[in-house]
PDB file of N, CA and C in Angstrom:
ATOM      1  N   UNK A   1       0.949  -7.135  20.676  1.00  0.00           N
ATOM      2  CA  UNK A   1       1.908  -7.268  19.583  1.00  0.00           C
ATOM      3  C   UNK A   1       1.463  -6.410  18.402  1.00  0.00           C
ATOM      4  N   UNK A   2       2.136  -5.696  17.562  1.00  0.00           N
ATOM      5  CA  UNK A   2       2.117  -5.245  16.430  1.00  0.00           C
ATOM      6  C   UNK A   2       1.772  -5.882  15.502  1.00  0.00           C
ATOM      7  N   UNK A   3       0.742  -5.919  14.464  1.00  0.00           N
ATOM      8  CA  UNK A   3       0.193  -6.451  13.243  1.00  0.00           C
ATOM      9  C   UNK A   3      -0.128  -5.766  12.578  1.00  0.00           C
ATOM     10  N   UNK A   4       0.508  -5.932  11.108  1.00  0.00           N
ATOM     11  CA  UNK A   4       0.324  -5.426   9.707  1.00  0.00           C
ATOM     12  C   UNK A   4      -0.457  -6.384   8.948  1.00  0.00           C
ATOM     13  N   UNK A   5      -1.807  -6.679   8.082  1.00  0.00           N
ATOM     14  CA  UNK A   5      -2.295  -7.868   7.786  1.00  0.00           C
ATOM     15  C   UNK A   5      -2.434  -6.608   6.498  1.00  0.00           C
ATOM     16  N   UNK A   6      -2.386  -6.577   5.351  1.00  0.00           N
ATOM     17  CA  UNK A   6      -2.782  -6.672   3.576  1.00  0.00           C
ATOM     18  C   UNK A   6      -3.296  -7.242   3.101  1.00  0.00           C
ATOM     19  N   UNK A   7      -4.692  -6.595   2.569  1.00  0.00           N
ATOM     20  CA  UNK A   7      -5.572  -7.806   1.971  1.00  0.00           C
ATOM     21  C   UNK A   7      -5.768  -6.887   0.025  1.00  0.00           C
ATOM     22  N   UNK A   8      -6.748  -7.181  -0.458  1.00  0.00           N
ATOM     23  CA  UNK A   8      -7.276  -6.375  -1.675  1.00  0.00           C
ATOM     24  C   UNK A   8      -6.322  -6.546  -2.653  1.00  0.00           C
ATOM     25  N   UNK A   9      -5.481  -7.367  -2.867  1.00  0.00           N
ATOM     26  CA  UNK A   9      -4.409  -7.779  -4.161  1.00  0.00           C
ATOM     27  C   UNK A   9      -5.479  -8.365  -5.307  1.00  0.00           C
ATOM     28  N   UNK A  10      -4.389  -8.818  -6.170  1.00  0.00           N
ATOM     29  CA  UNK A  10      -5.635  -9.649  -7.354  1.00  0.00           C
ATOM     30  C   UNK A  10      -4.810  -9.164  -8.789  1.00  0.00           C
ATOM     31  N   UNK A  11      -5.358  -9.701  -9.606  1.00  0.00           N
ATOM     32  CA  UNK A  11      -5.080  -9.477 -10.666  1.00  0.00           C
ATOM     33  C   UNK A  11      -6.079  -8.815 -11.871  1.00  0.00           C
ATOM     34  N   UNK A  12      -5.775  -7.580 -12.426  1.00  0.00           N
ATOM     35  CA  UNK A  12      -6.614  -6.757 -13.053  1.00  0.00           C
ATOM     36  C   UNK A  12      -5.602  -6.574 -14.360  1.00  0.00           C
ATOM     37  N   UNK A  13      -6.365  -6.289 -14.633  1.00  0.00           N
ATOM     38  CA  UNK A  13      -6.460  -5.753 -16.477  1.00  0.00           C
ATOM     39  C   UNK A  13      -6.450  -4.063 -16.478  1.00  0.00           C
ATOM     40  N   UNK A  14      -4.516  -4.340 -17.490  1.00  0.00           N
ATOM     41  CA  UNK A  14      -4.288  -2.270 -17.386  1.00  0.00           C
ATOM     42  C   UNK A  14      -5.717  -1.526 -17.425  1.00  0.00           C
ATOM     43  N   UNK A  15      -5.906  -0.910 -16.774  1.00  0.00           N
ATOM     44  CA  UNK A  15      -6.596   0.566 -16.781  1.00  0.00           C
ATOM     45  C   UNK A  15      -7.301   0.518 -15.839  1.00  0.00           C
ATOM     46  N   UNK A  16      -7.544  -0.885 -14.966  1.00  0.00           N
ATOM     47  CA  UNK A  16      -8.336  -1.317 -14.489  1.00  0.00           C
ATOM     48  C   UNK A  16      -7.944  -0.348 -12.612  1.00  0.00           C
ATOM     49  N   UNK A  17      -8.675  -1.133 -11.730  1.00  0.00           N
ATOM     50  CA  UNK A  17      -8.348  -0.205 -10.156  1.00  0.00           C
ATOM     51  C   UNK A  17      -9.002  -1.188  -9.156  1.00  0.00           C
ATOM     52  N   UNK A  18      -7.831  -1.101  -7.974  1.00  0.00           N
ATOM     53  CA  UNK A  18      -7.675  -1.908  -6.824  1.00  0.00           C
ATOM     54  C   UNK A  18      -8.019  -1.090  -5.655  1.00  0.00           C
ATOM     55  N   UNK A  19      -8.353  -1.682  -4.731  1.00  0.00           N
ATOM     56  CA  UNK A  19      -8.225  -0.608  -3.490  1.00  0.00           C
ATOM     57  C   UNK A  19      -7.844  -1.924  -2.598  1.00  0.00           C
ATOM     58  N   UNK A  20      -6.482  -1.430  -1.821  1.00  0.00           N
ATOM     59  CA  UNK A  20      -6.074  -2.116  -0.717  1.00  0.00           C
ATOM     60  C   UNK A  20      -6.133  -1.922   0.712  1.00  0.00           C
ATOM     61  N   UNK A  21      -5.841  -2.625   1.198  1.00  0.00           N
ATOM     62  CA  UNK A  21      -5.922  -2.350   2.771  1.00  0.00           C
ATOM     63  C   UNK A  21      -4.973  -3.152   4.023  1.00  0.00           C
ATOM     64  N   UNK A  22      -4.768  -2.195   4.584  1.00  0.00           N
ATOM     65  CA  UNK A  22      -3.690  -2.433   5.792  1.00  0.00           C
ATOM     66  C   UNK A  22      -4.458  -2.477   7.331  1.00  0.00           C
ATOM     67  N   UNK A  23      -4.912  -3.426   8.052  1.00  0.00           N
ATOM     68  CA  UNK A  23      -5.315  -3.001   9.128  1.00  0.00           C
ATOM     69  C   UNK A  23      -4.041  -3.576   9.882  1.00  0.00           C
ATOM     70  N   UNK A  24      -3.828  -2.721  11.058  1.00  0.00           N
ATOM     71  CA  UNK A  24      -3.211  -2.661  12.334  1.00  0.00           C
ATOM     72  C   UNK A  24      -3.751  -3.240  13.551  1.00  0.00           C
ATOM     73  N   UNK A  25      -2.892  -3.598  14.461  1.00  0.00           N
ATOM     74  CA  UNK A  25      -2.969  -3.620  15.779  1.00  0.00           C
ATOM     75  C   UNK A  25      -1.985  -3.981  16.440  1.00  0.00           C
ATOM     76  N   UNK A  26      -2.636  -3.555  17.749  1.00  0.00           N
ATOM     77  CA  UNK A  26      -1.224  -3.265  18.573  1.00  0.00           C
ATOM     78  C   UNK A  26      -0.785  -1.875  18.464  1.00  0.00           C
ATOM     79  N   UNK A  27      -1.346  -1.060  17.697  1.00  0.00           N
ATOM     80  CA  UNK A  27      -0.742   0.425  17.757  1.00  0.00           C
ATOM     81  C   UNK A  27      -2.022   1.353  16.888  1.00  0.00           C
ATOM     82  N   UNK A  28      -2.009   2.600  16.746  1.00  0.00           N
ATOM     83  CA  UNK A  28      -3.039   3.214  16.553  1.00  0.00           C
ATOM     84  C   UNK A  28      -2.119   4.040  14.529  1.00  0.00           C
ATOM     85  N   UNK A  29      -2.862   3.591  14.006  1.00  0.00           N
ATOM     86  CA  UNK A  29      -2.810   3.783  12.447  1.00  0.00           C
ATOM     87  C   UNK A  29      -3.304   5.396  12.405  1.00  0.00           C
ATOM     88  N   UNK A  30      -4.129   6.315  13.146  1.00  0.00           N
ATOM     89  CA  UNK A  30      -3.985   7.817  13.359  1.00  0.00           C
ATOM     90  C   UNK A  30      -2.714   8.012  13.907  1.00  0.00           C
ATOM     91  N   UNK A  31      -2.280   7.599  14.830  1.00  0.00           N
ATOM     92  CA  UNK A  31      -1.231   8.690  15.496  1.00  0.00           C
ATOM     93  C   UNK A  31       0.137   7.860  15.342  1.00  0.00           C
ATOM     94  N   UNK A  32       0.282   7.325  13.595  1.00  0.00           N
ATOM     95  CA  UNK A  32       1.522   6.648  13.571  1.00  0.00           C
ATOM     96  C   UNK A  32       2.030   7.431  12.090  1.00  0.00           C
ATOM     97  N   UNK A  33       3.177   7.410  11.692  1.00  0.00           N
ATOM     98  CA  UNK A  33       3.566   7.757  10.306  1.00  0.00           C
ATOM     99  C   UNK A  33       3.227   6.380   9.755  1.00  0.00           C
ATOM    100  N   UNK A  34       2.696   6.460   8.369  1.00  0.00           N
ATOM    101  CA  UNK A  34       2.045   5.150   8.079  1.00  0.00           C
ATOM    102  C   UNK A  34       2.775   5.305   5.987  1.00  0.00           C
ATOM    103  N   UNK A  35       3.281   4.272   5.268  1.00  0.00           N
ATOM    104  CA  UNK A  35       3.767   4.420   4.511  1.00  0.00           C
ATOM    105  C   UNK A  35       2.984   3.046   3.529  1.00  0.00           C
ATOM    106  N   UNK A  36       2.757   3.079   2.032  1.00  0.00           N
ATOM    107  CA  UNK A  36       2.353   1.667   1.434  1.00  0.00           C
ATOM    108  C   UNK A  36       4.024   2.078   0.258  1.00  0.00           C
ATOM    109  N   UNK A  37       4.401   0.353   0.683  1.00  0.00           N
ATOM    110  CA  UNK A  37       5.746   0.189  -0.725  1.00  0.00           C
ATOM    111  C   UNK A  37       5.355  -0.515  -1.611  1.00  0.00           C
ATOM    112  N   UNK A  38       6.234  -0.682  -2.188  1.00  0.00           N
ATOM    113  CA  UNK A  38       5.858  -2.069  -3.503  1.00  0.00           C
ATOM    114  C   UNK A  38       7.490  -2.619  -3.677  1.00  0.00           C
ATOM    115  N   UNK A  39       7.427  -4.185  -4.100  1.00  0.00           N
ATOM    116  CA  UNK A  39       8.409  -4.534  -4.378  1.00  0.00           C
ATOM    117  C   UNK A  39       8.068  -5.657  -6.043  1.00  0.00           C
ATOM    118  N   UNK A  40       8.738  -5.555  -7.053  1.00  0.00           N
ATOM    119  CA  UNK A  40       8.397  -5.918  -8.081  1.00  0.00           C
ATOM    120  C   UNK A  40      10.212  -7.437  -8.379  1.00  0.00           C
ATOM    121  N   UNK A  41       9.733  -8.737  -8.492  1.00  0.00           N
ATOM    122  CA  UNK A  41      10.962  -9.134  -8.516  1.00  0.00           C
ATOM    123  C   UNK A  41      12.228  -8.629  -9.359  1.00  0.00           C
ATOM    124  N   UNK A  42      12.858  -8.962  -8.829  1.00  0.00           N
ATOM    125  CA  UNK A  42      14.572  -7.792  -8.924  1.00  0.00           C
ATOM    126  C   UNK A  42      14.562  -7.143  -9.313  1.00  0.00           C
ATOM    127  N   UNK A  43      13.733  -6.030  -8.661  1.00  0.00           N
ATOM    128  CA  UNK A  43      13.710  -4.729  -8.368  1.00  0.00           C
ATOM    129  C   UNK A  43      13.448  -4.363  -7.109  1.00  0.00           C
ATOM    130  N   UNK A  44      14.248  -2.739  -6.611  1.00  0.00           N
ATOM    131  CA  UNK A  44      14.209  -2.792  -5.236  1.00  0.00           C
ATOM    132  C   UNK A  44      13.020  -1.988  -5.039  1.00  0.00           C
ATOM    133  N   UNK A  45      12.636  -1.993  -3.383  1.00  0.00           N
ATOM    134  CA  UNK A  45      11.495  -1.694  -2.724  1.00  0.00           C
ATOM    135  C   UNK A  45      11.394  -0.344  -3.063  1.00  0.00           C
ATOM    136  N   UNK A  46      10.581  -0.005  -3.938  1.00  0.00           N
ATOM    137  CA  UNK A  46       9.792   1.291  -3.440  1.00  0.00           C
ATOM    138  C   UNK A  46       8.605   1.852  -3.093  1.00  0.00           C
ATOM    139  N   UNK A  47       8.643   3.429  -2.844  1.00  0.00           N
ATOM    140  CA  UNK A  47       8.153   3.719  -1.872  1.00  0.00           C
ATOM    141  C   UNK A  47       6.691   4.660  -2.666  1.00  0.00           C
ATOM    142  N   UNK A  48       5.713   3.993  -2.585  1.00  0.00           N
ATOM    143  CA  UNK A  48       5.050   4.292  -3.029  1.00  0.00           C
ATOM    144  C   UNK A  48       4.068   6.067  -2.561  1.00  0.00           C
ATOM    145  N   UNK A  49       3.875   5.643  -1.106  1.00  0.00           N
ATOM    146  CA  UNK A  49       3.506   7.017  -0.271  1.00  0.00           C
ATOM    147  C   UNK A  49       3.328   7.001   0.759  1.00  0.00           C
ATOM    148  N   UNK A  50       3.428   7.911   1.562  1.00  0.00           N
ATOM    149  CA  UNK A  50       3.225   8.156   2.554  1.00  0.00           C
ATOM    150  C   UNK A  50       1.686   8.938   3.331  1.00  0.00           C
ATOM    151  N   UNK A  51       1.143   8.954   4.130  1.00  0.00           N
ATOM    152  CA  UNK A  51       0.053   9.478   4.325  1.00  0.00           C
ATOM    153  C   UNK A  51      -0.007  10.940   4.057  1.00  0.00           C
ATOM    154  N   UNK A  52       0.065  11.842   2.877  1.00  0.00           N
ATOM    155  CA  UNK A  52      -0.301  13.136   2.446  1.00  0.00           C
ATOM    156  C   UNK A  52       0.726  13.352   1.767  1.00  0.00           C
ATOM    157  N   UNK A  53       1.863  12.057   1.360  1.00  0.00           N
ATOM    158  CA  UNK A  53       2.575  12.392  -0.221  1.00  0.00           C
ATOM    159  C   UNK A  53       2.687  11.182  -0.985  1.00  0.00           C
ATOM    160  N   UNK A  54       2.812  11.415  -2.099  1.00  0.00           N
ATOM    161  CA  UNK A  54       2.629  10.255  -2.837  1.00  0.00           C
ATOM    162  C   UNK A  54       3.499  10.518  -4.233  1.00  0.00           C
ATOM    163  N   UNK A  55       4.383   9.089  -3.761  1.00  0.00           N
ATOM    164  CA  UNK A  55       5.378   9.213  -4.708  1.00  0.00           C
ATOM    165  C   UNK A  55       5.069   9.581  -6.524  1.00  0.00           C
ATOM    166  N   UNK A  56       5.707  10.507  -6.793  1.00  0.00           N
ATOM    167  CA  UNK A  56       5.979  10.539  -8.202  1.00  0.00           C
ATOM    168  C   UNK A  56       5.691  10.047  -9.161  1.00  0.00           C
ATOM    169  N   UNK A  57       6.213   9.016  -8.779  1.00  0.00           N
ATOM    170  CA  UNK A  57       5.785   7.944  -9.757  1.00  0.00           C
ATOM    171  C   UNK A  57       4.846   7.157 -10.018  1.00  0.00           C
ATOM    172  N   UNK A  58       4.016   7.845  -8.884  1.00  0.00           N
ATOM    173  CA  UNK A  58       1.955   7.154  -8.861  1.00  0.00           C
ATOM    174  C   UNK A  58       0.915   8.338  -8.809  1.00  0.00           C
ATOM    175  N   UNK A  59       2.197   9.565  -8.753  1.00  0.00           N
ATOM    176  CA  UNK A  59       1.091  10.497  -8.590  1.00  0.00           C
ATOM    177  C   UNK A  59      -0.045  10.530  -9.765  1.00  0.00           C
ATOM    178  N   UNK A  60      -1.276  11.218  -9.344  1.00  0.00           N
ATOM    179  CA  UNK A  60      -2.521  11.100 -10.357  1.00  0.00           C
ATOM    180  C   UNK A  60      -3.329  10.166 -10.691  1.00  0.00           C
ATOM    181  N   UNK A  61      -2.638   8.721  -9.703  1.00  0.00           N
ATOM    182  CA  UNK A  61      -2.898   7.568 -10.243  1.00  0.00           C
ATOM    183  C   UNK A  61      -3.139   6.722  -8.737  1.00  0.00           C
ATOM    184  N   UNK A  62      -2.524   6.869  -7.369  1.00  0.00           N
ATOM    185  CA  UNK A  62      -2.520   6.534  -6.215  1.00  0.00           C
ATOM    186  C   UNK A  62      -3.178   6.955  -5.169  1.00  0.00           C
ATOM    187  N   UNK A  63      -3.916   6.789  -4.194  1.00  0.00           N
ATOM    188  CA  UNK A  63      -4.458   7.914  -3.386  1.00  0.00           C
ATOM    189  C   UNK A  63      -4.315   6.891  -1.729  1.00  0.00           C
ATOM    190  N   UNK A  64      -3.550   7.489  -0.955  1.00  0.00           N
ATOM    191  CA  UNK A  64      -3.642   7.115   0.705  1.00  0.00           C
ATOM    192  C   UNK A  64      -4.136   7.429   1.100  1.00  0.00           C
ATOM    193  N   UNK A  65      -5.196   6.164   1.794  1.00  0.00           N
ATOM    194  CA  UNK A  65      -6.343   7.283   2.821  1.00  0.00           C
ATOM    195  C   UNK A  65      -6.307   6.149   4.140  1.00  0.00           C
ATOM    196  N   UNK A  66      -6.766   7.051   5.297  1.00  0.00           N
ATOM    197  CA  UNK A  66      -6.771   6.182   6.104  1.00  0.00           C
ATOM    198  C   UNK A  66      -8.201   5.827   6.865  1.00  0.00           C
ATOM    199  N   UNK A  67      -8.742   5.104   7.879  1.00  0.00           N
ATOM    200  CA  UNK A  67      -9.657   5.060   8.386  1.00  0.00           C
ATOM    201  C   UNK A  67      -9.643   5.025  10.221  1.00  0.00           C
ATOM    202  N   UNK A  68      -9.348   6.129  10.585  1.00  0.00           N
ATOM    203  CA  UNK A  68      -8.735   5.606  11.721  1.00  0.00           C
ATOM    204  C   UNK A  68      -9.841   4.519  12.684  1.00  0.00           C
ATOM    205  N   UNK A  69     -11.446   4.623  12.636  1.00  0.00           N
ATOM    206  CA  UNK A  69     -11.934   4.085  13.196  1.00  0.00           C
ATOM    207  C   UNK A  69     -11.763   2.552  13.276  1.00  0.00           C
ATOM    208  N   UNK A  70     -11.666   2.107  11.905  1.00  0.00           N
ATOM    209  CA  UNK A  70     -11.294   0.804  11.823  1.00  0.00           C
ATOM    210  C   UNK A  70     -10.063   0.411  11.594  1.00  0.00           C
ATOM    211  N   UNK A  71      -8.745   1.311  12.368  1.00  0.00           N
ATOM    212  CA  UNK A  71      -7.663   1.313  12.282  1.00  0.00           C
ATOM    213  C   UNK A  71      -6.895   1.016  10.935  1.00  0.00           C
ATOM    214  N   UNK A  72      -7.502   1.218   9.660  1.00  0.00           N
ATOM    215  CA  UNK A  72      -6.933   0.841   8.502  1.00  0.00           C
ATOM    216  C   UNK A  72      -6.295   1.781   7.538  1.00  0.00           C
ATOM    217  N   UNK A  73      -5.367   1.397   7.054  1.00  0.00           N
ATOM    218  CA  UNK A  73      -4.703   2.380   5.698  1.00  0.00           C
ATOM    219  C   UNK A  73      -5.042   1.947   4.317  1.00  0.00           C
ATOM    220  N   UNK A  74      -5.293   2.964   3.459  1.00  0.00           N
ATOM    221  CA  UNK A  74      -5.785   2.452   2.144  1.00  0.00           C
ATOM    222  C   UNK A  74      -5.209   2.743   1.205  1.00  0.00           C
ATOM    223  N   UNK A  75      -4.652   1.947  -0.123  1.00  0.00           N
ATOM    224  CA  UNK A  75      -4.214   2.656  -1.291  1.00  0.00           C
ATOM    225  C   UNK A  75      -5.184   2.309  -2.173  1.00  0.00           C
ATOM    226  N   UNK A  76      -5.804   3.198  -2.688  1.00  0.00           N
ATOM    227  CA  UNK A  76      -6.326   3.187  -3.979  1.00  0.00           C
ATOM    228  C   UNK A  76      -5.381   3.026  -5.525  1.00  0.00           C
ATOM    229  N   UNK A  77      -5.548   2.216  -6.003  1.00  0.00           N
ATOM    230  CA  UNK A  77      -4.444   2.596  -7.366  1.00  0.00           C
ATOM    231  C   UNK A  77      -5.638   2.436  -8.293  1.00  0.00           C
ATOM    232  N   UNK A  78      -5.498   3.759  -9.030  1.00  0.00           N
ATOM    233  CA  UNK A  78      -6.210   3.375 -10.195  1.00  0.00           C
ATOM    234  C   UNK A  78      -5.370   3.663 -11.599  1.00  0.00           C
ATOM    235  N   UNK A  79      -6.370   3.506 -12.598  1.00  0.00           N
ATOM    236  CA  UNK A  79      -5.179   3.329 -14.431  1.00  0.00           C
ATOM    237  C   UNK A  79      -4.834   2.704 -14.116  1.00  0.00           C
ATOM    238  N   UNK A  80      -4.075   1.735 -13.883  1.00  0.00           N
ATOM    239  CA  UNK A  80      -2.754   0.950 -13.336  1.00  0.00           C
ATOM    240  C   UNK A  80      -2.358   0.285 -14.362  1.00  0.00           C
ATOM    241  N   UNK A  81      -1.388   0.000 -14.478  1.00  0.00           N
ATOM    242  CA  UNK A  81       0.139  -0.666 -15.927  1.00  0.00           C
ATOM    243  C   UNK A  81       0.441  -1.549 -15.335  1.00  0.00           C
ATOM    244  N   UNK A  82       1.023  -2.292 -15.973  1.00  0.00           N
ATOM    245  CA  UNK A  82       1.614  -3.721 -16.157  1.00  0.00           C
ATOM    246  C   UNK A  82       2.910  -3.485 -15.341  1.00  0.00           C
ATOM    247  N   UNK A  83       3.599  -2.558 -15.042  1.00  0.00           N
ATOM    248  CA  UNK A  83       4.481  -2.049 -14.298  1.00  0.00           C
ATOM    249  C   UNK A  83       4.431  -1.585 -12.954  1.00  0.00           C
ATOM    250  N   UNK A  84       3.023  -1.898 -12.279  1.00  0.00           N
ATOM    251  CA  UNK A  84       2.576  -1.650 -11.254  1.00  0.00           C
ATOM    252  C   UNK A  84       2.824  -3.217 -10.659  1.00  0.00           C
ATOM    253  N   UNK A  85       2.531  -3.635 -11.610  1.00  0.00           N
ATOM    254  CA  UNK A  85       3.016  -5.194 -11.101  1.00  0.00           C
ATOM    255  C   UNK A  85       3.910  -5.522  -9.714  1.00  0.00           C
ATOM    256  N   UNK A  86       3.702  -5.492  -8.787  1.00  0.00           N
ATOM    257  CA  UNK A  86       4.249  -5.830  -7.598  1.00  0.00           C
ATOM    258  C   UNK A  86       3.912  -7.008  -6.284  1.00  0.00           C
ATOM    259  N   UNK A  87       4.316  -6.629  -5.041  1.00  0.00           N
ATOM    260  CA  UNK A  87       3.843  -6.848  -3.951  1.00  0.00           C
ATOM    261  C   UNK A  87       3.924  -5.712  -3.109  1.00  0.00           C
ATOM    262  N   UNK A  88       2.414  -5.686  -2.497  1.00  0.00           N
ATOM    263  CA  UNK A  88       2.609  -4.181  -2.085  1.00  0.00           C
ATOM    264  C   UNK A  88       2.450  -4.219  -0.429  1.00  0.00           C
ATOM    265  N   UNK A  89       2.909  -4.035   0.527  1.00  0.00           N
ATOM    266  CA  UNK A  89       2.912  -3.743   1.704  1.00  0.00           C
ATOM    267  C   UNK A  89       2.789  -2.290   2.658  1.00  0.00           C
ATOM    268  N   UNK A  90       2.981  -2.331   3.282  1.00  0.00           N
ATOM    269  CA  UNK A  90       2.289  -1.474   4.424  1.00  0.00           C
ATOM    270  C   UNK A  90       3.423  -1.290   5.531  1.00  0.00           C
ATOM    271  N   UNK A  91       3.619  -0.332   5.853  1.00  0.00           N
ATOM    272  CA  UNK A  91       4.901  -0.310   7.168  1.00  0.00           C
ATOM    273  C   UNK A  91       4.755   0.780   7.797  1.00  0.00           C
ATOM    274  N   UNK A  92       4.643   0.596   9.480  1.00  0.00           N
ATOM    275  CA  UNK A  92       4.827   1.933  10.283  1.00  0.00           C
ATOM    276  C   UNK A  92       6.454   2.220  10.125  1.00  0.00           C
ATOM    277  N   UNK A  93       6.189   3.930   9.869  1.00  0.00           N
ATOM    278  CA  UNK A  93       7.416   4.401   9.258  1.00  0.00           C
ATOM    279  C   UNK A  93       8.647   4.352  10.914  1.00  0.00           C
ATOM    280  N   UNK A  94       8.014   4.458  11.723  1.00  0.00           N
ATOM    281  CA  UNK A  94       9.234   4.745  13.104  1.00  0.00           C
ATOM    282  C   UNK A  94       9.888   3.743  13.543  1.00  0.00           C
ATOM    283  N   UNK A  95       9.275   2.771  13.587  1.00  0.00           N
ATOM    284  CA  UNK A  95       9.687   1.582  13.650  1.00  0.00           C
ATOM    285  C   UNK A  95       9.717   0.575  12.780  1.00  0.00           C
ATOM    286  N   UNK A  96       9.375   0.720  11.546  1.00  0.00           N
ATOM    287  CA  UNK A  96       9.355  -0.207  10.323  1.00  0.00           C
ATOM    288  C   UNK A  96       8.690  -1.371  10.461  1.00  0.00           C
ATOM    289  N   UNK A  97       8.106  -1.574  11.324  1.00  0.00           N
ATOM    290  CA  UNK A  97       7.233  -2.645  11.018  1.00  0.00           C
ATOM    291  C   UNK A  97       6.376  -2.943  10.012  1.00  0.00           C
ATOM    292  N   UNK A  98       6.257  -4.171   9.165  1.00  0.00           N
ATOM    293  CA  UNK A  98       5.430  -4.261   8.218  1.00  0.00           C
ATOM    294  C   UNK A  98       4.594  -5.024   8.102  1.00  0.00           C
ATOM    295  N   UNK A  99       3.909  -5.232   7.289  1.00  0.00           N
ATOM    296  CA  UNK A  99       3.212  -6.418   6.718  1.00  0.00           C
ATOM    297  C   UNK A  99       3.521  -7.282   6.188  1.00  0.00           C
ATOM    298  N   UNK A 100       3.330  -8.546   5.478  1.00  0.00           N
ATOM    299  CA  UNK A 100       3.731  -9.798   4.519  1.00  0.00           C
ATOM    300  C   UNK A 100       3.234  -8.984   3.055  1.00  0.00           C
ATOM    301  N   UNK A 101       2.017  -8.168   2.894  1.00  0.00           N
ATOM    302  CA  UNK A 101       2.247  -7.626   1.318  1.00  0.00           C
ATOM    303  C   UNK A 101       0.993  -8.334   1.029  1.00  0.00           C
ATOM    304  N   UNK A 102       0.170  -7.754   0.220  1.00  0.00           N
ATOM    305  CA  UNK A 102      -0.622  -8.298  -1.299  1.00  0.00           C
ATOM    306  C   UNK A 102      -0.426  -8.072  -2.424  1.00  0.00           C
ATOM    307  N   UNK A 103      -0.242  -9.159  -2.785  1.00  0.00           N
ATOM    308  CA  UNK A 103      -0.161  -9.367  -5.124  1.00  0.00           C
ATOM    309  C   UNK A 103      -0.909  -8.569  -5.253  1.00  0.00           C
ATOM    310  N   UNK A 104      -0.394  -7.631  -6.475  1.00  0.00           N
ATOM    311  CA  UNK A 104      -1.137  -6.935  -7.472  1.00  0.00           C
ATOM    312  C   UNK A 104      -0.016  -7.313  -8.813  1.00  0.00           C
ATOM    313  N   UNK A 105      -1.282  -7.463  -9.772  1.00  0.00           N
ATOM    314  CA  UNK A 105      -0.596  -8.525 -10.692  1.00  0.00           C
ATOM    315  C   UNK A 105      -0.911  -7.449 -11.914  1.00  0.00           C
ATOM    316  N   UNK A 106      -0.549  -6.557 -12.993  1.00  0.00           N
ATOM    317  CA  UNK A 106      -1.936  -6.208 -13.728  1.00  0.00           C
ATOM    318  C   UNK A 106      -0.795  -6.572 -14.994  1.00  0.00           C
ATOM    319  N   UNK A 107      -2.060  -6.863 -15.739  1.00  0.00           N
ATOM    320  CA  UNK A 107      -1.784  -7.499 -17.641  1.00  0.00           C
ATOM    321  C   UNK A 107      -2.498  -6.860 -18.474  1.00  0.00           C
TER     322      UNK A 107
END
């Protein structure tokens, strides 16, 4: 079966920096398109990056990396705003499968 599990949420203080993580299974996190979103309440899902782009709106500030040995995807966010404020998840892009998401809370 396919599993998306998100861990590394929490709550930090603006300027402060998270590093998250997506491990997989059931499928190989190298040889998949691999994407981290965010969803902030009522507001819709976006798309934070993809493995070698990274949205706009985090650029300078986001970094995707992956690990293929330990099948995991990583977002680094650092600076981070009060507007980062979300739930952030993890999804293979071909089939959309995702994760349940980790809180990132920042004040």
């Amino acid at each position: 079966d396919v599993q998306l599990v998100e861990s590394g949420g929490g709550s930090v203080k603006a300027g402060g920096s998270l590093t998250l993580s997506c491990t997989a299974s059931g499928f190989s996190v190298g040889d998949s398109d691999m994407g981290w979103y965010r969803q902030a309440p009522g507001r819709e899902c976006e798309l934070a990056g993809t493995v070698g782009r990274i949205a706009d709106s985090v650029k300078g500030r986001f970094t995707i990396s992956r690990d293929n040995a330990r099948n995991t995807l990583y977002l680094q966010l650092n600076s981070l705003k009060t507007e980062d404020t979300a739930n952030y998840y993890c999804q293979e892009e071909v089939s959309s499968h995702r994760g349940q998401g980790t809180q990132v809370t920042v004040s």
